[in-house]
C-alpha atoms as a PDB file:
ATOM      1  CA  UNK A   1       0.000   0.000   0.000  1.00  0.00           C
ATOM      2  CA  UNK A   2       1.346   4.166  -0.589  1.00  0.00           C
ATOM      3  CA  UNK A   3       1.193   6.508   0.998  1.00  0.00           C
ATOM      4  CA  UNK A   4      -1.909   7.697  -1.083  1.00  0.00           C
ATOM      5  CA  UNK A   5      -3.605   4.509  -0.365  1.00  0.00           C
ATOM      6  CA  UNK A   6      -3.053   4.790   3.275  1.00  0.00           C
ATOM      7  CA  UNK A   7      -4.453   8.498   2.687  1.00  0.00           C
ATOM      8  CA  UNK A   8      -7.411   8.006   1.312  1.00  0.00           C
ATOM      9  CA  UNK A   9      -8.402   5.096   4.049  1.00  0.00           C
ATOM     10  CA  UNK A  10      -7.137   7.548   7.314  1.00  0.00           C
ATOM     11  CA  UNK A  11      -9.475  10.052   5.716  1.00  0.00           C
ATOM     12  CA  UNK A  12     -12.249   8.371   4.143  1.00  0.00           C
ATOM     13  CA  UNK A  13     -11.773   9.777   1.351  1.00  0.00           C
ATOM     14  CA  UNK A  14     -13.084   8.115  -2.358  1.00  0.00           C
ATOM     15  CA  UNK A  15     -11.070   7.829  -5.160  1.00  0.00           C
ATOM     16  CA  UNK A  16     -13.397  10.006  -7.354  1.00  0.00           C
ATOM     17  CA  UNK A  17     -13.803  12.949  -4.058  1.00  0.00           C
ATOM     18  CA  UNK A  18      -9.275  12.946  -4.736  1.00  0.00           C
ATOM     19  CA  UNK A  19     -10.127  13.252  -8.166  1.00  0.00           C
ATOM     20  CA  UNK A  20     -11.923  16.498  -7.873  1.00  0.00           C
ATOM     21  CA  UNK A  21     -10.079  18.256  -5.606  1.00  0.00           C
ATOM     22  CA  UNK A  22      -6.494  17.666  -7.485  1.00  0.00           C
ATOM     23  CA  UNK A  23      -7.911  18.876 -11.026  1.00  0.00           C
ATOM     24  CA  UNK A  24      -7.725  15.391 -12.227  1.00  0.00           C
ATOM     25  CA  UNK A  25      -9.784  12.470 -13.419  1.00  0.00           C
ATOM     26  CA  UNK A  26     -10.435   9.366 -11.089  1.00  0.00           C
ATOM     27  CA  UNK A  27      -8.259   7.065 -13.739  1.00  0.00           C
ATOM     28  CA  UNK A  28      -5.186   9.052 -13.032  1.00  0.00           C
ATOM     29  CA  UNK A  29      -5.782   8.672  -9.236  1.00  0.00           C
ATOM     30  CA  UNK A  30      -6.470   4.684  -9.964  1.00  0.00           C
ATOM     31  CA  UNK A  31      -2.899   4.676 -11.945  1.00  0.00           C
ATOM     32  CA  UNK A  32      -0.780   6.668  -8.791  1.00  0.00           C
ATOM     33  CA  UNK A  33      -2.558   4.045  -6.653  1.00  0.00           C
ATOM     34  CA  UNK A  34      -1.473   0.985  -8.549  1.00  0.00           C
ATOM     35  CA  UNK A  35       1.888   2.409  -9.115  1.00  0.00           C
ATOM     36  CA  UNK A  36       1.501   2.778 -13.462  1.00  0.00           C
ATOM     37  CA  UNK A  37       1.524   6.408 -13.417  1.00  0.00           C
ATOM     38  CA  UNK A  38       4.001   8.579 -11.208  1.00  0.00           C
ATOM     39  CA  UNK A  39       2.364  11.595  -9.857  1.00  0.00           C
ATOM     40  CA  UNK A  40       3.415  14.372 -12.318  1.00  0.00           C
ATOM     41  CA  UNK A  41       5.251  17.516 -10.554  1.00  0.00           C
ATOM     42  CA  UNK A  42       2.324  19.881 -11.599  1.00  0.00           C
ATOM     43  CA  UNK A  43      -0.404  18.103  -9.093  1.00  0.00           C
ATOM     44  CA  UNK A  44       2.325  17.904  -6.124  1.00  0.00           C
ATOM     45  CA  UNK A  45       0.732  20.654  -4.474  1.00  0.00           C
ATOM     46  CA  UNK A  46      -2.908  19.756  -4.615  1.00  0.00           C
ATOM     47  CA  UNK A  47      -2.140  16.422  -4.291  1.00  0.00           C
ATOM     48  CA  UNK A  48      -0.654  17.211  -0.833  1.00  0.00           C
ATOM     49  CA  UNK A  49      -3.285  19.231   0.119  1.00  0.00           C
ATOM     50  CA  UNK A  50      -5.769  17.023  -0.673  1.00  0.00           C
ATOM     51  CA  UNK A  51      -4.148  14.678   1.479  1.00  0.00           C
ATOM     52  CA  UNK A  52      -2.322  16.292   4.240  1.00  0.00           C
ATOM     53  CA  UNK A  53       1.358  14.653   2.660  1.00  0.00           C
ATOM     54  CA  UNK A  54       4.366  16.049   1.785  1.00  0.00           C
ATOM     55  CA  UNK A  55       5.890  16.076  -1.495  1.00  0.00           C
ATOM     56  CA  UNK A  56       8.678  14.274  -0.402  1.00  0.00           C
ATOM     57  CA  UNK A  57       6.105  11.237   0.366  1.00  0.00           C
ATOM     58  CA  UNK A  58       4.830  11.435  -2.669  1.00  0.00           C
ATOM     59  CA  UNK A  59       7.693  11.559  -5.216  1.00  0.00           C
ATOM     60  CA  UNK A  60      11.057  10.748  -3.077  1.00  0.00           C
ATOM     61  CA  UNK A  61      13.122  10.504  -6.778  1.00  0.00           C
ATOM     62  CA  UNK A  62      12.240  14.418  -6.871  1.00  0.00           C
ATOM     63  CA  UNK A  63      12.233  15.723  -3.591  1.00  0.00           C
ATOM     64  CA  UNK A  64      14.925  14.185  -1.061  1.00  0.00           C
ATOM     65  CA  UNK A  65      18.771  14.307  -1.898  1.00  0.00           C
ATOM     66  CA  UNK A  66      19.794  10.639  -1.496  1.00  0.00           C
ATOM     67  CA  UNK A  67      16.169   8.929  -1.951  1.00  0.00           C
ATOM     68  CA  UNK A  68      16.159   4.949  -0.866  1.00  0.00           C
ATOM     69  CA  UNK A  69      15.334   2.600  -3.093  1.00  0.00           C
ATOM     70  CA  UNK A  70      12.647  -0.217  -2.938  1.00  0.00           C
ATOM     71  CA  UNK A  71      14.141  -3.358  -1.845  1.00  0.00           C
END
């Protein structure tokens, strides 16, 4: 699960609701979830807001210095 899986279960919060408040459709949401689509630098911000996260939870490659990677 990522972190905007685990998001969208804290706050209850359907994939279509995400959707509308980030500007984007409710396939684009489905393809962050399942990991097909990496969450483009232009919906960072709403994306966070949406969802209370940082950037840097979002897309480590961008936004920390020495990112780990998945083991």
């Amino acid at each position: 699960m990522n972190c905007i899986d685990t998001a969208l279960l804290q706050k209850k919060i359907s994939v279509r609701a995400l959707a509308e408040k980030v500007g984007v459709s409710a396939e684009t949401v489905r393809l962050w979830r399942t990991g097909r689509r990496r969450v483009s630098v232009r919906n960072i911000t709403a994306l966070c807001n949406a969802l209370d996260l940082c950037a840097e939870q979002i897309r480590p490659d961008i936004f920390l210095k020495n990112p780990k990677k998945a083991a």
